[in-house]
Every structure is written in C-alpha cells, then in structure tokens.
PDB file of N, CA and C in Angstrom:
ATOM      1  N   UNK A   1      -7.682  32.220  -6.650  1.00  0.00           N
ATOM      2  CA  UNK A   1      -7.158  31.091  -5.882  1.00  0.00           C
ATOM      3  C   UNK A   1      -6.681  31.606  -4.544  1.00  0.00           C
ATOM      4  N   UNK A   2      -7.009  31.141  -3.430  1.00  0.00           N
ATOM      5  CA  UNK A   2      -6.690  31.193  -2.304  1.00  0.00           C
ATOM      6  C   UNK A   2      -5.696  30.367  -1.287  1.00  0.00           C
ATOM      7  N   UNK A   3      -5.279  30.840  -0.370  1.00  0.00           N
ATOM      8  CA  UNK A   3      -4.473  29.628   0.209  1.00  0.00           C
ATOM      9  C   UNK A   3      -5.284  29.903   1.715  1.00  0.00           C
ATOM     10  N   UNK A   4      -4.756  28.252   2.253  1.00  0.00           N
ATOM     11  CA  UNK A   4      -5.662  27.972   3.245  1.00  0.00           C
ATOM     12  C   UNK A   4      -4.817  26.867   3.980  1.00  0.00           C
ATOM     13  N   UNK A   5      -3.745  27.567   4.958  1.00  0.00           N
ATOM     14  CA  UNK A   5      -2.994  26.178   5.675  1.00  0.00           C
ATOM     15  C   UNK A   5      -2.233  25.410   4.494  1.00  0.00           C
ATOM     16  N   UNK A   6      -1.453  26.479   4.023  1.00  0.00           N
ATOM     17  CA  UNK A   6      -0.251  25.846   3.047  1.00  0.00           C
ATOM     18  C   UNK A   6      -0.971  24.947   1.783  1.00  0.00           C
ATOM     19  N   UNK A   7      -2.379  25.065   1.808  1.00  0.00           N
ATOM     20  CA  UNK A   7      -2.902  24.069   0.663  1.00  0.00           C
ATOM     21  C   UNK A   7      -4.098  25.692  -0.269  1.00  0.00           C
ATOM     22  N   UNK A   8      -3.653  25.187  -1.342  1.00  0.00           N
ATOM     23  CA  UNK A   8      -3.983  26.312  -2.662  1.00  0.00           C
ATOM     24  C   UNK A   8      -6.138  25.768  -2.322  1.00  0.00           C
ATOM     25  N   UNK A   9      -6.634  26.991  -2.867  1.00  0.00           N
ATOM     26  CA  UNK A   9      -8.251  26.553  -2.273  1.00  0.00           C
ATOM     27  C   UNK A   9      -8.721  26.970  -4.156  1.00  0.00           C
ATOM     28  N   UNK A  10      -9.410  26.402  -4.776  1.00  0.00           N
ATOM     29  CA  UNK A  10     -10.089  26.981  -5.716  1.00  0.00           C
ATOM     30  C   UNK A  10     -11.845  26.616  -5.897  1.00  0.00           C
ATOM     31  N   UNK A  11     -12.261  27.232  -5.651  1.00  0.00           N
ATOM     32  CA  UNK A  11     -13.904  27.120  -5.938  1.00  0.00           C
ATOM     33  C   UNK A  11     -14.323  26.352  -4.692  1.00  0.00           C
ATOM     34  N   UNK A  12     -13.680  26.537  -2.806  1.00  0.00           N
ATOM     35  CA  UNK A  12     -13.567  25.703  -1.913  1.00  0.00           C
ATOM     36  C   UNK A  12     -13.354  24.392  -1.972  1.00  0.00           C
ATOM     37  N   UNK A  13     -12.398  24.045  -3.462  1.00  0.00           N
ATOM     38  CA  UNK A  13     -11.727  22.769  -2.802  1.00  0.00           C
ATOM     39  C   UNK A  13     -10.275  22.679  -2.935  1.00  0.00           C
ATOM     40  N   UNK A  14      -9.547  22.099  -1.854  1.00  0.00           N
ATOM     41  CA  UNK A  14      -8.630  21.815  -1.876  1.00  0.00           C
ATOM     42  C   UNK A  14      -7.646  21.321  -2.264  1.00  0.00           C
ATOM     43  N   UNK A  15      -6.280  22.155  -2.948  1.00  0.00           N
ATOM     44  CA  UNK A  15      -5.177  21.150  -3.474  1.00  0.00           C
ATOM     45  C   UNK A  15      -4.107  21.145  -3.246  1.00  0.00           C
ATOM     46  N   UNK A  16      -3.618  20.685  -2.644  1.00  0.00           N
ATOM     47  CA  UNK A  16      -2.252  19.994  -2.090  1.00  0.00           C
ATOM     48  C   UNK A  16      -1.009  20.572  -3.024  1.00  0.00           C
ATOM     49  N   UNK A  17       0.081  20.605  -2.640  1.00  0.00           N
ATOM     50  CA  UNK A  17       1.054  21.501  -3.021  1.00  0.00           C
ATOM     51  C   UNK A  17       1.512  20.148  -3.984  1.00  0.00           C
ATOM     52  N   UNK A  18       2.195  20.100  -5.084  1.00  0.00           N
ATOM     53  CA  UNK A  18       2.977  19.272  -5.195  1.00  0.00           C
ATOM     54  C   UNK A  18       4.069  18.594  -4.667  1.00  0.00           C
ATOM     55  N   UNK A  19       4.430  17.383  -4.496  1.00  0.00           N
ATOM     56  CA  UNK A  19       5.404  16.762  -3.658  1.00  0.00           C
ATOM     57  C   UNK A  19       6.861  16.305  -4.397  1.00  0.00           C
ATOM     58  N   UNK A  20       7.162  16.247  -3.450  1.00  0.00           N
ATOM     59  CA  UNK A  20       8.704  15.305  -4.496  1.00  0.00           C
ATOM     60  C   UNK A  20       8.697  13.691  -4.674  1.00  0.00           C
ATOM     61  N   UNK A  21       7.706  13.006  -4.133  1.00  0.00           N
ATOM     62  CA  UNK A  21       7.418  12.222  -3.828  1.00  0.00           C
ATOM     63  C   UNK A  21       6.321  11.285  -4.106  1.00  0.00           C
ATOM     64  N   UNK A  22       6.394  10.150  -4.306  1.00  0.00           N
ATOM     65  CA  UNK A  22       4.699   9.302  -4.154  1.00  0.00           C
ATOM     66  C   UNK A  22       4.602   8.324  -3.750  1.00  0.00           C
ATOM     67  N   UNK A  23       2.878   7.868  -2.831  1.00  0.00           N
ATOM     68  CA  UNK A  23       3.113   6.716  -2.195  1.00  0.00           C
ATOM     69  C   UNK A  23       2.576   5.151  -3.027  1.00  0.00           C
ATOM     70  N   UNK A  24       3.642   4.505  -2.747  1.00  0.00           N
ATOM     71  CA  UNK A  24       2.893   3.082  -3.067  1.00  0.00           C
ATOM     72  C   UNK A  24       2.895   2.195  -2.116  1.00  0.00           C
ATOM     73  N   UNK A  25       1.888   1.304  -2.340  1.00  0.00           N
ATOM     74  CA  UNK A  25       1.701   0.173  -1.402  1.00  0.00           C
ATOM     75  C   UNK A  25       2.566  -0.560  -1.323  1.00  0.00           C
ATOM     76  N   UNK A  26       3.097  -1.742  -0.739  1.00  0.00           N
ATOM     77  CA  UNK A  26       4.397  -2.355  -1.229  1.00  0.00           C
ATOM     78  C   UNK A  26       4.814  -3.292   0.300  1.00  0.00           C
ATOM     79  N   UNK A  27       4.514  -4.587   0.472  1.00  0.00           N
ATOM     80  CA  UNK A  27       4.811  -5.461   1.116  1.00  0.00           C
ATOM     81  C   UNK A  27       4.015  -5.176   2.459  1.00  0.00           C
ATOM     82  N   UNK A  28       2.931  -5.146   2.204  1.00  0.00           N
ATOM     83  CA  UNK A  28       2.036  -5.125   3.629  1.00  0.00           C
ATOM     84  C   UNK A  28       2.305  -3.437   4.106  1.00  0.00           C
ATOM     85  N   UNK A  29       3.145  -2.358   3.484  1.00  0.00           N
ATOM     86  CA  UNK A  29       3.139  -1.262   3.823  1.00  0.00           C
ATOM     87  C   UNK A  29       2.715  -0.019   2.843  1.00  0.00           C
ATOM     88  N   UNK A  30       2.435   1.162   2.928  1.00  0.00           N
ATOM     89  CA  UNK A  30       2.083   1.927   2.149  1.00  0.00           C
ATOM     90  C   UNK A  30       3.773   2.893   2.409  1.00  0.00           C
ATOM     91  N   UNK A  31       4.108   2.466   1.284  1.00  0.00           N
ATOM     92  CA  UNK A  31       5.925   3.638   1.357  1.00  0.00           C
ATOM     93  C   UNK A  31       5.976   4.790   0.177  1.00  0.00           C
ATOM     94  N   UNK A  32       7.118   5.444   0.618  1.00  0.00           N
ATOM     95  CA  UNK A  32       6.878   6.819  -0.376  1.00  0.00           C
ATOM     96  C   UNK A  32       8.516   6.017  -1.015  1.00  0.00           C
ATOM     97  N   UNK A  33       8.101   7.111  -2.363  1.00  0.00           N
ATOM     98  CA  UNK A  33       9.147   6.726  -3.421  1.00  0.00           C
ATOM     99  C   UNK A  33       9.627   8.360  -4.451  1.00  0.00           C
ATOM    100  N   UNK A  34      10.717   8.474  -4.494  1.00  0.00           N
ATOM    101  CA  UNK A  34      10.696   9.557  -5.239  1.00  0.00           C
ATOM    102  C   UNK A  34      11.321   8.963  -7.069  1.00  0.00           C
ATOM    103  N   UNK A  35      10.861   8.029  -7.479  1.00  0.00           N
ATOM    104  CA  UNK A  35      11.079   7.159  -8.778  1.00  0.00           C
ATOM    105  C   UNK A  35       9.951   7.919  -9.273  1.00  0.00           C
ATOM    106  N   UNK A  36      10.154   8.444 -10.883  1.00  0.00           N
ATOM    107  CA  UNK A  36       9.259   9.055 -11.725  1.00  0.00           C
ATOM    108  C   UNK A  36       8.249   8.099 -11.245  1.00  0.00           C
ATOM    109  N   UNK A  37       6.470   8.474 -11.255  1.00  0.00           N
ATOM    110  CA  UNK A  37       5.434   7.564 -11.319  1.00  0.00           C
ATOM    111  C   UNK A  37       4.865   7.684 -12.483  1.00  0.00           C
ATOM    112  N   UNK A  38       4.661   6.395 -12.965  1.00  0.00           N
ATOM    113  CA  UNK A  38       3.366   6.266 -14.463  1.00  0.00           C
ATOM    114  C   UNK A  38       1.927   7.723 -14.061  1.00  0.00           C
ATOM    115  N   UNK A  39       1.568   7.864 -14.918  1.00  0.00           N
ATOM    116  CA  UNK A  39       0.715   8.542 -15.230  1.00  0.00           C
ATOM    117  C   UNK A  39      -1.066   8.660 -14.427  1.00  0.00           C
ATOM    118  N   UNK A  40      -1.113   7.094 -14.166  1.00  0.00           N
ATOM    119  CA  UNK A  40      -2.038   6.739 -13.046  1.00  0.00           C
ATOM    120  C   UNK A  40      -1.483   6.064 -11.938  1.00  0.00           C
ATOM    121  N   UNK A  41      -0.157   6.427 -11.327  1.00  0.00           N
ATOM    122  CA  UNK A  41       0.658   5.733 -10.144  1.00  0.00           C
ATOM    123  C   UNK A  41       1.213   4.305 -10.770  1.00  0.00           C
ATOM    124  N   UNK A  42       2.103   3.695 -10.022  1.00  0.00           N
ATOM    125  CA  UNK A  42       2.720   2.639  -9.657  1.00  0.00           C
ATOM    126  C   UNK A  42       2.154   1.711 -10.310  1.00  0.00           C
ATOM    127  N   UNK A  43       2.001   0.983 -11.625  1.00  0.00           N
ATOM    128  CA  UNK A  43       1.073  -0.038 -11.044  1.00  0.00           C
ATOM    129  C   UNK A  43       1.574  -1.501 -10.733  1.00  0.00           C
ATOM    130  N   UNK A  44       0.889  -2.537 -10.303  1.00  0.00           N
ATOM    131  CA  UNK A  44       1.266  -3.498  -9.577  1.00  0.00           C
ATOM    132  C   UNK A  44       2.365  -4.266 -10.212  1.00  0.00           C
ATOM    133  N   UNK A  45       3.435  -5.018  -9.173  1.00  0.00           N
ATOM    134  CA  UNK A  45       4.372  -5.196 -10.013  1.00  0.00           C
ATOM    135  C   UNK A  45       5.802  -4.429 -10.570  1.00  0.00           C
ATOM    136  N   UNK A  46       5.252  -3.269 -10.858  1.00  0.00           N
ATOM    137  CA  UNK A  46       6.261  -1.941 -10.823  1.00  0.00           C
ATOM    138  C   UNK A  46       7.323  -1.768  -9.706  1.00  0.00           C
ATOM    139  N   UNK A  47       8.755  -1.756  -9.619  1.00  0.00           N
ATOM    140  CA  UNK A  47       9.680  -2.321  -8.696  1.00  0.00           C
ATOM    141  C   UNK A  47      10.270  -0.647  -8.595  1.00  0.00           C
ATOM    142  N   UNK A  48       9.509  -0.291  -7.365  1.00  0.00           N
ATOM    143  CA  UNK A  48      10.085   1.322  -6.765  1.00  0.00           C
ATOM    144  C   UNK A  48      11.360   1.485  -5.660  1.00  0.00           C
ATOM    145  N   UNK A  49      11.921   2.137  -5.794  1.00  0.00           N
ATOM    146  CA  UNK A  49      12.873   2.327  -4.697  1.00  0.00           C
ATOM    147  C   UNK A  49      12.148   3.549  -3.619  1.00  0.00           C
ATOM    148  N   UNK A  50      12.055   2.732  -2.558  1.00  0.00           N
ATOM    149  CA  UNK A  50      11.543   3.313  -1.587  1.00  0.00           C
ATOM    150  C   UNK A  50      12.206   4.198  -0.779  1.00  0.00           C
ATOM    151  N   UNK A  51      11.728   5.076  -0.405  1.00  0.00           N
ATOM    152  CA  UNK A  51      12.636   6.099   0.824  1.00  0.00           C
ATOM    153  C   UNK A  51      13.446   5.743   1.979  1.00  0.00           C
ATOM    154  N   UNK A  52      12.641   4.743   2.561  1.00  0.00           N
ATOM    155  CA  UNK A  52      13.247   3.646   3.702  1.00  0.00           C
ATOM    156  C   UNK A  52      14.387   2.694   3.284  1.00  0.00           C
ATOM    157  N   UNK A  53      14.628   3.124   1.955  1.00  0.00           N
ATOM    158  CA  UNK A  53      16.275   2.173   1.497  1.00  0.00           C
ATOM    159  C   UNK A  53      15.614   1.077   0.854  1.00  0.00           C
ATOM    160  N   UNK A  54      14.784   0.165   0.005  1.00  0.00           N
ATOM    161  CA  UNK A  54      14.584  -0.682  -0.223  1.00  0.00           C
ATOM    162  C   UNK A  54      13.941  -1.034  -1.650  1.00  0.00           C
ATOM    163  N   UNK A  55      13.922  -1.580  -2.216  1.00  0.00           N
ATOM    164  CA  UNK A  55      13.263  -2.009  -3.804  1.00  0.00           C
ATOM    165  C   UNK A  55      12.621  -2.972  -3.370  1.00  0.00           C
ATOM    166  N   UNK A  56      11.025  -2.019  -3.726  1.00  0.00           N
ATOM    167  CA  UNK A  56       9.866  -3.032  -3.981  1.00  0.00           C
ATOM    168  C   UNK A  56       8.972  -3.069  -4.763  1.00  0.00           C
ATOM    169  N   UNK A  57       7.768  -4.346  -4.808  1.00  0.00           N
ATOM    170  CA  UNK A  57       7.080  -4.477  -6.047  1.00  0.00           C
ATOM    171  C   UNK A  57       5.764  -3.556  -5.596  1.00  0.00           C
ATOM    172  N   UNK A  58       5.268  -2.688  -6.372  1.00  0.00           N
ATOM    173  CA  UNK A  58       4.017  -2.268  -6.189  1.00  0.00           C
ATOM    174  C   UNK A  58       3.052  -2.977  -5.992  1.00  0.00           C
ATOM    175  N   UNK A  59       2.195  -2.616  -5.027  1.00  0.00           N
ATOM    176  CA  UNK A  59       0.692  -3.366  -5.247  1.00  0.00           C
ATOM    177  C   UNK A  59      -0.279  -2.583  -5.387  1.00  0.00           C
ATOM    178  N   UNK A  60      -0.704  -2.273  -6.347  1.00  0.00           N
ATOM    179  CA  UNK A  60      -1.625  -0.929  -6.417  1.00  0.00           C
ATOM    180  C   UNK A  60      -3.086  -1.489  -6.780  1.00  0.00           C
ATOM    181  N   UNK A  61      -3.453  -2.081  -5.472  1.00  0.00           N
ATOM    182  CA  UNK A  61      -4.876  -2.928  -5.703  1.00  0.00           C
ATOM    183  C   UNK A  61      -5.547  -1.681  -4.594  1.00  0.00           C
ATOM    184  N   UNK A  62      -6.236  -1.866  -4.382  1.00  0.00           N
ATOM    185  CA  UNK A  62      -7.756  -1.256  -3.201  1.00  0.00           C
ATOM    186  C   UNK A  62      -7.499  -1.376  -2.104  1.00  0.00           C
ATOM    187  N   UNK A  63      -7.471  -2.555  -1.571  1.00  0.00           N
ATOM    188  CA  UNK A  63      -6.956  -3.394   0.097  1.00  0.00           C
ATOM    189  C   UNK A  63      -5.831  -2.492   0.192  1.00  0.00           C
ATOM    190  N   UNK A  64      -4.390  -2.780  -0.757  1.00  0.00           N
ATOM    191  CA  UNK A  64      -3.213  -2.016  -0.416  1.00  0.00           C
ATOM    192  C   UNK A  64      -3.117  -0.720  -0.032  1.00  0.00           C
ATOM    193  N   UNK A  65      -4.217   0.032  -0.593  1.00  0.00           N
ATOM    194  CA  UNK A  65      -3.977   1.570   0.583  1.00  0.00           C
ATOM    195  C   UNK A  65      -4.733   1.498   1.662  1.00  0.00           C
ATOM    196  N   UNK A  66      -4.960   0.354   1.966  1.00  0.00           N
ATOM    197  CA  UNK A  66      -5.434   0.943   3.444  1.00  0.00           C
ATOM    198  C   UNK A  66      -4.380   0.422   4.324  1.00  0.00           C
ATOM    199  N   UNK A  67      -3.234  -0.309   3.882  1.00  0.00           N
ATOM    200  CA  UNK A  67      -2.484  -0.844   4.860  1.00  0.00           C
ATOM    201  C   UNK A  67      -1.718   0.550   5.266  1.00  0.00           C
ATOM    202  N   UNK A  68      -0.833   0.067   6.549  1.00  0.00           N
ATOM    203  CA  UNK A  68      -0.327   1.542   7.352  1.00  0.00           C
ATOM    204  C   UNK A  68       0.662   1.725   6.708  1.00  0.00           C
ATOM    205  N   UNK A  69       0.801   3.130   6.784  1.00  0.00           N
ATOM    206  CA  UNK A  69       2.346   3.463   6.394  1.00  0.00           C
ATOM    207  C   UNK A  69       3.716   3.192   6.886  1.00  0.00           C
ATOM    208  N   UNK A  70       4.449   3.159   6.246  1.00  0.00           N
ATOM    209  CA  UNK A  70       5.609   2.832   6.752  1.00  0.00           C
ATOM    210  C   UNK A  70       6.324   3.839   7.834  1.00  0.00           C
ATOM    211  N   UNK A  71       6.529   3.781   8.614  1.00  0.00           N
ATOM    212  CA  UNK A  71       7.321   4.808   9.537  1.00  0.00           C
ATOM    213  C   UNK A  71       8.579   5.319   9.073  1.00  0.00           C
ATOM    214  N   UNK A  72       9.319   4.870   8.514  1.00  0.00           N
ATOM    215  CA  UNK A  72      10.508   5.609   7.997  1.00  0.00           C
ATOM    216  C   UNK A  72      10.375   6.704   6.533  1.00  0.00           C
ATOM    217  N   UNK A  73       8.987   5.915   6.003  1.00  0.00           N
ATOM    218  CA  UNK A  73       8.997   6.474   4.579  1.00  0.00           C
ATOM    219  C   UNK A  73       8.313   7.780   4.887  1.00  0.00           C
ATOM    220  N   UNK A  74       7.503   7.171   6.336  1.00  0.00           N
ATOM    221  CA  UNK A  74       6.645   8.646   6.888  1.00  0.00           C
ATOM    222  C   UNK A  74       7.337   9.674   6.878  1.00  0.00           C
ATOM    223  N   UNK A  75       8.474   9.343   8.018  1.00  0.00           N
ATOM    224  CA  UNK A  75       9.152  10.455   8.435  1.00  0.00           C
ATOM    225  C   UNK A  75      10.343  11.656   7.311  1.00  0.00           C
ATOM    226  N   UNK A  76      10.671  10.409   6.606  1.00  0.00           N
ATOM    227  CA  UNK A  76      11.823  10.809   5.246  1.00  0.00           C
ATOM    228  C   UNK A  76      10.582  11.837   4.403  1.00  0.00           C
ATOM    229  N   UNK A  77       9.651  11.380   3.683  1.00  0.00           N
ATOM    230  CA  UNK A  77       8.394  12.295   3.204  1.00  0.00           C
ATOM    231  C   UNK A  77       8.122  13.474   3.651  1.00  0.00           C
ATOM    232  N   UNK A  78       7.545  13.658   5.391  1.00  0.00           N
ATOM    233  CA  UNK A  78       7.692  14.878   5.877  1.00  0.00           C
ATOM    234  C   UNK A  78       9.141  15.620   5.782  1.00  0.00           C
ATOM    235  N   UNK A  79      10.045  15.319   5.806  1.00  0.00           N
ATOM    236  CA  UNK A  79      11.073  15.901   6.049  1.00  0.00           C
ATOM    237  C   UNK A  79      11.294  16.709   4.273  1.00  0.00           C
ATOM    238  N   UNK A  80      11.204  15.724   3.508  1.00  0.00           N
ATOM    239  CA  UNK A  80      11.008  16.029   2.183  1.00  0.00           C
ATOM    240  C   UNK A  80      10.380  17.164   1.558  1.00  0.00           C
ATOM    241  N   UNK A  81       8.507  17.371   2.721  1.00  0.00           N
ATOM    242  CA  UNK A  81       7.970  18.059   2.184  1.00  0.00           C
ATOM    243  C   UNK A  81       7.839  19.434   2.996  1.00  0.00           C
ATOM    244  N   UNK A  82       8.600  19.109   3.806  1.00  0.00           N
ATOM    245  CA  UNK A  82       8.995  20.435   5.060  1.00  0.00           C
ATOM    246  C   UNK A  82       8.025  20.466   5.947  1.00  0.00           C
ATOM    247  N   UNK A  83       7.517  19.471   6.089  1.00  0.00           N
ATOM    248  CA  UNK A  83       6.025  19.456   7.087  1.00  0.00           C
ATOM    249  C   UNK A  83       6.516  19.418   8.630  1.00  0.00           C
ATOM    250  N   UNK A  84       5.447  20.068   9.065  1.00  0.00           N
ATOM    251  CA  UNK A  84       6.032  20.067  10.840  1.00  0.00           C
ATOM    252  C   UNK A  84       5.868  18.629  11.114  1.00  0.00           C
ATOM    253  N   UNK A  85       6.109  17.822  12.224  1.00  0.00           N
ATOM    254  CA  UNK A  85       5.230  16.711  12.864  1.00  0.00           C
ATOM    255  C   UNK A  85       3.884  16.944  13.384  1.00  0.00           C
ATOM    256  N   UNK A  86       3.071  15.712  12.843  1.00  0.00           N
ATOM    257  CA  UNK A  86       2.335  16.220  14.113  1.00  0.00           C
ATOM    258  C   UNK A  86       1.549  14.614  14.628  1.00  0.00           C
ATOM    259  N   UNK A  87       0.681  14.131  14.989  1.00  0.00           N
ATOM    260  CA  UNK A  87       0.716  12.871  15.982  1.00  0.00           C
ATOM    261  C   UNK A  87       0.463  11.941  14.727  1.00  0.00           C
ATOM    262  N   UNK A  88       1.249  10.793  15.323  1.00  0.00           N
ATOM    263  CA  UNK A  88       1.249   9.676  14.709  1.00  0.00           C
ATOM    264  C   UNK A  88       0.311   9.018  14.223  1.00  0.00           C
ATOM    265  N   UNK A  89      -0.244   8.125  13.118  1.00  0.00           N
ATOM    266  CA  UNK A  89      -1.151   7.306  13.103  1.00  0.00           C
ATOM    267  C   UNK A  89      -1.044   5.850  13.666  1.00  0.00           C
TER     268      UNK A  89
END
C-alpha cells in the first residue's frame, strides 16, 4: 500500500482516509454530519444534526447529491479533517 497526497493507493486505486464525518443531502443542500450513519448512509427521512447547527431530514435520493454543498458544513468538515483550503466550488 502506498500513499499518494495524503490518500492510501492500493492496486492504483484510491482511498480516502477515514473521516469523522458524513455527508447528507438535506433541504436543497448537501451538509456534513458527525451522527453515527446507517450502514448504507442516511437514508431518507433520517433526522441528522448537521455541522452548520441544524436538524435535518435526509434525502438520500440521486438528484440530492448533486445539490451544492453547504458552506458552513464545508468549512466545519475541512477543519475537521485538517484539510488545507483550497478554491471554492
């Protein structure tokens, strides 16, 4: 196993460090939550406490991850996961 830019490499593919954290979709936004997650994420309905201060219902449909992330949950997440900044989406 190799590392490659803080992410573990095995057989050239890539895996992400574990987080403290996970994202769910949740009122037109994609927010991070550090609430244990079910086994296949959030699922819809499921009432997470979000990073940005707030309790919401999951929507863990298809459409819902493509909506944008939340900016606060962004920033609380990086900070979480010790990540530098780097440009906005």
């Amino acid at each position: 196993m190799g590392k490659s830019g803080g992410h573990s490499t095995v057989d050239g593919a890539v895996r992400c460090a574990p987080q403290p954290f996970d994202w769910a979709p949740a009122e037109g936004q994609r927010h991070a939550s550090t609430d244990a997650r079910p086994g296949s994420g959030y699922p819809t309905g499921f009432v997470v406490a979000t990073l940005c201060g707030y309790q919401l219902r999951a929507d863990n449909t298809e459409p819902a991850w493509r909506w944008e992330t939340c900016a606060t949950c962004k920033a609380k997440a990086r900070k979480l996961s010790q990540a530098p900044a780097v440009g906005a989406r």
